[in-house]
Protein backbone atom coordinates (compact mmCIF):
# COMPACT_ATOMS: atom_id res chain seq x y z
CA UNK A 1 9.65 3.91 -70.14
CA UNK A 2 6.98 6.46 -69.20
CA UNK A 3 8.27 8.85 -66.75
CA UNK A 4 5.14 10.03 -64.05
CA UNK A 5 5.21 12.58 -61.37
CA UNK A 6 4.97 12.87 -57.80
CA UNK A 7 1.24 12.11 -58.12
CA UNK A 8 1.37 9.12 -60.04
CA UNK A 9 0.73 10.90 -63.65
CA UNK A 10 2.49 10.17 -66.66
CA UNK A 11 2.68 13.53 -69.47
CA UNK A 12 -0.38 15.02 -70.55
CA UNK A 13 0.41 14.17 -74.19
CA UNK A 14 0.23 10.02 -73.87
CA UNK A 15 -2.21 9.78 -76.86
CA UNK A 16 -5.51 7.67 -76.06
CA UNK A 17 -5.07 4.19 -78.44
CA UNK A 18 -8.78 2.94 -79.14
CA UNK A 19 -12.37 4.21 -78.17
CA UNK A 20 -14.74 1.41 -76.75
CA UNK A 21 -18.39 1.37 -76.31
CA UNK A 22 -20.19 -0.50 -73.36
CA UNK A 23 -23.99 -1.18 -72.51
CA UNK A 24 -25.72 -1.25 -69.62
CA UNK A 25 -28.21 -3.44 -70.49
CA UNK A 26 -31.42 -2.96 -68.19
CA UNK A 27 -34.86 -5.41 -67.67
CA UNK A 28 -37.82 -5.29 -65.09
CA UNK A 29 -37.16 -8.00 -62.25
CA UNK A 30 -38.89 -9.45 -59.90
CA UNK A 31 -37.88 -7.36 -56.98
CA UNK A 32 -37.18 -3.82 -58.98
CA UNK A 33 -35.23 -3.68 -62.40
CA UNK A 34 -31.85 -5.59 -63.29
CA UNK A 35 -29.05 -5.14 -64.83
CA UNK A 36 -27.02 -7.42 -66.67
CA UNK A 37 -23.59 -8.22 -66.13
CA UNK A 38 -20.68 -10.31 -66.84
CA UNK A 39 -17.16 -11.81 -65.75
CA UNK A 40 -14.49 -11.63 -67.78
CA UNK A 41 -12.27 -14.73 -68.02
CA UNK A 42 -9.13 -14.98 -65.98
CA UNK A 43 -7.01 -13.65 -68.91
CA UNK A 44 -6.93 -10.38 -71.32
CA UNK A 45 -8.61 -7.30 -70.51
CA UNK A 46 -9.89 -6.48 -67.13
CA UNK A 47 -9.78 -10.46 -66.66
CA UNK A 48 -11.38 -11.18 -63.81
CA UNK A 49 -13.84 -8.55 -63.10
CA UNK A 50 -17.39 -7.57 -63.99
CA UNK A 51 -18.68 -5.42 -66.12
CA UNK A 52 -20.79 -4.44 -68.87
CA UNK A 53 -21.24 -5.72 -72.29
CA UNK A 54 -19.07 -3.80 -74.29
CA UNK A 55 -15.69 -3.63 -76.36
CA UNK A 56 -13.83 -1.30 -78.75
CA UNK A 57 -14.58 0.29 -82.33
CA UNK A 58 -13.69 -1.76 -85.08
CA UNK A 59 -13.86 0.31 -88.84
CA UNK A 60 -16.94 -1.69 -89.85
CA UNK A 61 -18.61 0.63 -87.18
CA UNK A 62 -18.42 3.57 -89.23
CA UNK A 63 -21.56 5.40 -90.22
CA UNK A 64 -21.29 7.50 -93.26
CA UNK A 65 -22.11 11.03 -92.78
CA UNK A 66 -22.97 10.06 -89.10
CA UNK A 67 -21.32 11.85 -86.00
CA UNK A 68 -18.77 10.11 -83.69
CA UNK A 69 -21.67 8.74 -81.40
CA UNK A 70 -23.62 7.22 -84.30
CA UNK A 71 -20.74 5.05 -84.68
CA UNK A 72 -20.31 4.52 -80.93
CA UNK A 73 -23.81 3.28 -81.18
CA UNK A 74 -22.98 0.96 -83.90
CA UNK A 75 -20.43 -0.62 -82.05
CA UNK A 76 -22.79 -0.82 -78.71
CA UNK A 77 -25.30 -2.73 -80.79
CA UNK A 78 -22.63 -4.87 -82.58
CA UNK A 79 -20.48 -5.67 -79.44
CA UNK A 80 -23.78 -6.55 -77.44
CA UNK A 81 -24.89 -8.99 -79.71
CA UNK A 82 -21.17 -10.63 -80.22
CA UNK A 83 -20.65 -11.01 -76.79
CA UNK A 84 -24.17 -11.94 -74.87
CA UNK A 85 -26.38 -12.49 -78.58
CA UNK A 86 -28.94 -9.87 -77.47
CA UNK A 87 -30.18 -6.94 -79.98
CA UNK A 88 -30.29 -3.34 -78.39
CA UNK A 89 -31.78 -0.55 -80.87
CA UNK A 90 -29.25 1.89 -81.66
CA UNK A 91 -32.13 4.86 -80.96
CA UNK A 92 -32.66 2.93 -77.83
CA UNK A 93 -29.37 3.55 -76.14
CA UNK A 94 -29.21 6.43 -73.82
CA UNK A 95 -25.73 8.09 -73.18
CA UNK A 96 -25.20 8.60 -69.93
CA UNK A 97 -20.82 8.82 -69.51
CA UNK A 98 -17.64 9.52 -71.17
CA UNK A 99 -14.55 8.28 -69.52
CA UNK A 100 -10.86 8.74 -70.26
CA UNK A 101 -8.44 6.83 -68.29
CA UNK A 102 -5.40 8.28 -66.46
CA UNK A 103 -2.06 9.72 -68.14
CA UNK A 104 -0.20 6.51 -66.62
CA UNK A 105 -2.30 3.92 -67.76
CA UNK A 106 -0.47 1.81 -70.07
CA UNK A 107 -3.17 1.31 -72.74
CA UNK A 108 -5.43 4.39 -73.13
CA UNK A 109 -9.12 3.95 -74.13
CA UNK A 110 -11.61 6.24 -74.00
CA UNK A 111 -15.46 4.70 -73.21
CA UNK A 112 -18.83 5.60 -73.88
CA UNK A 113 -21.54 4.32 -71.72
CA UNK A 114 -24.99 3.80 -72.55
CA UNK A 115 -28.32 2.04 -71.52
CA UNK A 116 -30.35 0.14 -73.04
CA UNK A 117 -33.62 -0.29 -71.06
CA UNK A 118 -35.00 -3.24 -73.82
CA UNK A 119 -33.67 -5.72 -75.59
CA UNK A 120 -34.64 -8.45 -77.68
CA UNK A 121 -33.12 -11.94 -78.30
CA UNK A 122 -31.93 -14.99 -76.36
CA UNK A 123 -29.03 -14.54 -74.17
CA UNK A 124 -26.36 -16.78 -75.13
CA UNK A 125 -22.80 -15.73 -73.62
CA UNK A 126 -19.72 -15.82 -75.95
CA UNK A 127 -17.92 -18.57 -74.27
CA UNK A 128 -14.25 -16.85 -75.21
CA UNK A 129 -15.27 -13.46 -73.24
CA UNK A 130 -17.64 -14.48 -70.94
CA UNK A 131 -17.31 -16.85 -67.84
CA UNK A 132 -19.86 -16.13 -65.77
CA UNK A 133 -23.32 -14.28 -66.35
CA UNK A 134 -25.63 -12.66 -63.99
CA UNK A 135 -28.88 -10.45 -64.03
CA UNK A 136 -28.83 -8.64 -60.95
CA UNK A 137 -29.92 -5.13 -59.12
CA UNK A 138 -27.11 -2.56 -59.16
CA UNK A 139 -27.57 -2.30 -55.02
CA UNK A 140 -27.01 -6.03 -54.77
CA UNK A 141 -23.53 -5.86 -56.93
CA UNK A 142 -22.40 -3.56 -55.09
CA UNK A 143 -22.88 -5.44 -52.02
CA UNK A 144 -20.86 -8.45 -53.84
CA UNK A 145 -18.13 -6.04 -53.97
CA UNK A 146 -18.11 -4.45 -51.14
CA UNK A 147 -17.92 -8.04 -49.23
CA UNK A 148 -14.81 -8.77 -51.35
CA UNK A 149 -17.08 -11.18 -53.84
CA UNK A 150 -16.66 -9.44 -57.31
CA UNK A 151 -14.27 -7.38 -58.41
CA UNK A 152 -14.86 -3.81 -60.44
CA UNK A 153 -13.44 -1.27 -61.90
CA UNK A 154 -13.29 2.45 -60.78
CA UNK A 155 -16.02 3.01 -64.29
CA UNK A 156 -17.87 0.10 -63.72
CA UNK A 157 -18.54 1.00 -60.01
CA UNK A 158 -19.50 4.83 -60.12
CA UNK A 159 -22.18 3.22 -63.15
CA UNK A 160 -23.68 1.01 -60.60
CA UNK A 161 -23.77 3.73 -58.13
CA UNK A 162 -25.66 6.22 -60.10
CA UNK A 163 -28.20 3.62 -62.03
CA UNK A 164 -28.55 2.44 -58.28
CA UNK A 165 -30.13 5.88 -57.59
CA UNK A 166 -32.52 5.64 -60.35
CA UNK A 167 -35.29 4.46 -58.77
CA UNK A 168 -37.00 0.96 -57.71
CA UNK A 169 -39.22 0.75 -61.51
CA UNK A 170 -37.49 0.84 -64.81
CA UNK A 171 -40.26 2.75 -66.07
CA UNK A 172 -38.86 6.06 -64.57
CA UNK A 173 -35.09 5.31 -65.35
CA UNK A 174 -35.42 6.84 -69.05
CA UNK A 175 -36.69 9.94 -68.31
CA UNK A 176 -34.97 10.41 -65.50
CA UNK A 177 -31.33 9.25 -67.06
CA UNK A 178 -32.75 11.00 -70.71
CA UNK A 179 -32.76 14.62 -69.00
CA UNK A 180 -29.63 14.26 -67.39
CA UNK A 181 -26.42 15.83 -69.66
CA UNK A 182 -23.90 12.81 -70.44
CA UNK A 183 -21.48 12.94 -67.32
CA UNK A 184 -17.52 13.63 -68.53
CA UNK A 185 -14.91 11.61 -66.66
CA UNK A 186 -11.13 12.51 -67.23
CA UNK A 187 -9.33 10.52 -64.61
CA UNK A 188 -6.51 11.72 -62.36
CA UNK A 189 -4.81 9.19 -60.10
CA UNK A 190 -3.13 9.56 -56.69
CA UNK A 191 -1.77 7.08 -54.27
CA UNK A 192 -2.30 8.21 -50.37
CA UNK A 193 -0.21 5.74 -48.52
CA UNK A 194 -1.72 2.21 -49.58
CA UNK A 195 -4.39 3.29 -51.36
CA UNK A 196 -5.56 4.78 -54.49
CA UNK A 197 -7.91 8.01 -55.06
CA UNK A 198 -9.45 8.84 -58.32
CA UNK A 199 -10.90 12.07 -58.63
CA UNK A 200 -12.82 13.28 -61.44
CA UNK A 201 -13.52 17.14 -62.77
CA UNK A 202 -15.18 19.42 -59.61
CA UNK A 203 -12.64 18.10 -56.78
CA UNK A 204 -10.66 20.40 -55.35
CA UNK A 205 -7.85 18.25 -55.37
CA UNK A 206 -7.93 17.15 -58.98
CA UNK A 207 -5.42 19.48 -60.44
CA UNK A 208 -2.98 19.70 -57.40
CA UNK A 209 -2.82 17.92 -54.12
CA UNK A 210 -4.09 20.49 -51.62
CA UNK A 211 -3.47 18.52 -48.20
CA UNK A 212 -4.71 19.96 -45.02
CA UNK A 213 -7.49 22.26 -47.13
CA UNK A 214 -10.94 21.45 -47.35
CA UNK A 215 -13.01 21.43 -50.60
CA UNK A 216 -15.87 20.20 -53.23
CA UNK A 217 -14.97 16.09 -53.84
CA UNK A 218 -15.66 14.05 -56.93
CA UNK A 219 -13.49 10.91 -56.35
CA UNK A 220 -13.37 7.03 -55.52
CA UNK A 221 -11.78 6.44 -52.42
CA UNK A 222 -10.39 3.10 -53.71
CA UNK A 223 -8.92 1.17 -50.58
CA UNK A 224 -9.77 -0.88 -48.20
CA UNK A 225 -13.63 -2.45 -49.35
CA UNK A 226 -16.09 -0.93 -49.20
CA UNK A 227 -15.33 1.55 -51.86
CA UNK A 228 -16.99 5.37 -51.07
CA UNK A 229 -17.77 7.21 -54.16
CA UNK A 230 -18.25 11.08 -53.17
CA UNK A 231 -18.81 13.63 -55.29
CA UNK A 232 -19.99 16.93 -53.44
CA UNK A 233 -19.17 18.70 -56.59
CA UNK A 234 -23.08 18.99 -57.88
């Protein structure tokens, strides 16, 4: 068994087991631009919730004398098409985040997310990984959670949040997300009573808990609904 600390963190050496890849996949809609997302069945990984198209690296994904993201690209495009049978462009796909789970999570996999603001194709949902489909505005998910509707994860939620805050036409999301650097997202956990706080690089709580002092915040607040993601930090 995995011994943790005070603060709800297993040993810095756990080793991360996989690296995923996962697409927000962006259109034009009718009242401002869309994003698509999807709920995982009832069963298996993250069952349940929504999120984005997405899954981990397989060895076919390999690009030879490419870099690491080439091949996180490949498997963006690949998974993207297996799971909702659209086609993203590899060059397409802007990197916007990088996030690495917490120490105590039992399996560790870091995730690259991207956006694709085309695609081509028919949508047709894998029926294994899919059960429900929606194209929807980031604001309006976020409602859906917040009312106790869908359920998301700590990644999938600070996504929404900042895509949210990208404007009301898809025409300025890529240069506004392409001159932003890729965000980096190493998770710490706490528990504060019964709740949960993530915090993220910039908080002045991330390495220690500092109660009673006052500081810089980059966190979730991940209790009661609705969620507050804060990060004071920029």
């Amino acid at each position: 068994m995995t011994q943790t600390s005070a603060s709800g963190e297993a040993p810095a050496d756990v080793p991360i087991t996989a690296r995923a890849a996962t697409v927000v996949v962006a259109r034009d809609g009718a009242d401002g631009p869309e994003i698509l997302m999807l709920r995982r069945p009832e069963r298996g990984s993250f069952a349940g919730a929504w999120v984005f198209p997405g899954g981990k690296v397989d060895p076919e994904d390999a690009v030879e004398g490419g870099s690491e993201l080439d091949e996180l690209r490949v498997a963006a495009v690949r998974e993207t098409r297996e799971e909702v049978g659209l086609d993203v462009a590899p060059a397409d796909l802007v990197h916007i985040s990088k996030w690495e789970p917490p120490t105590s999570t039992k399996v560790r996999i870091r995730t690259w997310f991207f956006v694709a603001l085309s695609a081509t194709g028919t949508l047709v949902p894998s029926a294994d990984e899919v059960a429900e489909w929606v194209w929807i505005r980031p604001a309006d998910m976020l409602q859906r959670h917040a009312d106790g509707l869908a359920t998301l994860y700590p990644p999938t939620f600070v996504t929404l949040t900042a895509v949210a805050s990208c404007g009301s036409a898809l025409t300025g999301w890529e240069e506004l997300l392409r001159s932003r650097e890729p965000r980096q997202y190493a998770t710490r956990m706490r528990k504060r009573g019964d709740h949960t706080v993530l915090l993220w690089q910039g908080d002045y709580e991330y390495d220690a808990d500092r109660p009673g002092e006052r500081g810089a915040r980059h966190r979730v607040e991940a209790g009661a609904l609705p969620w507050s993601y804060l990060n004071e930090a920029e």
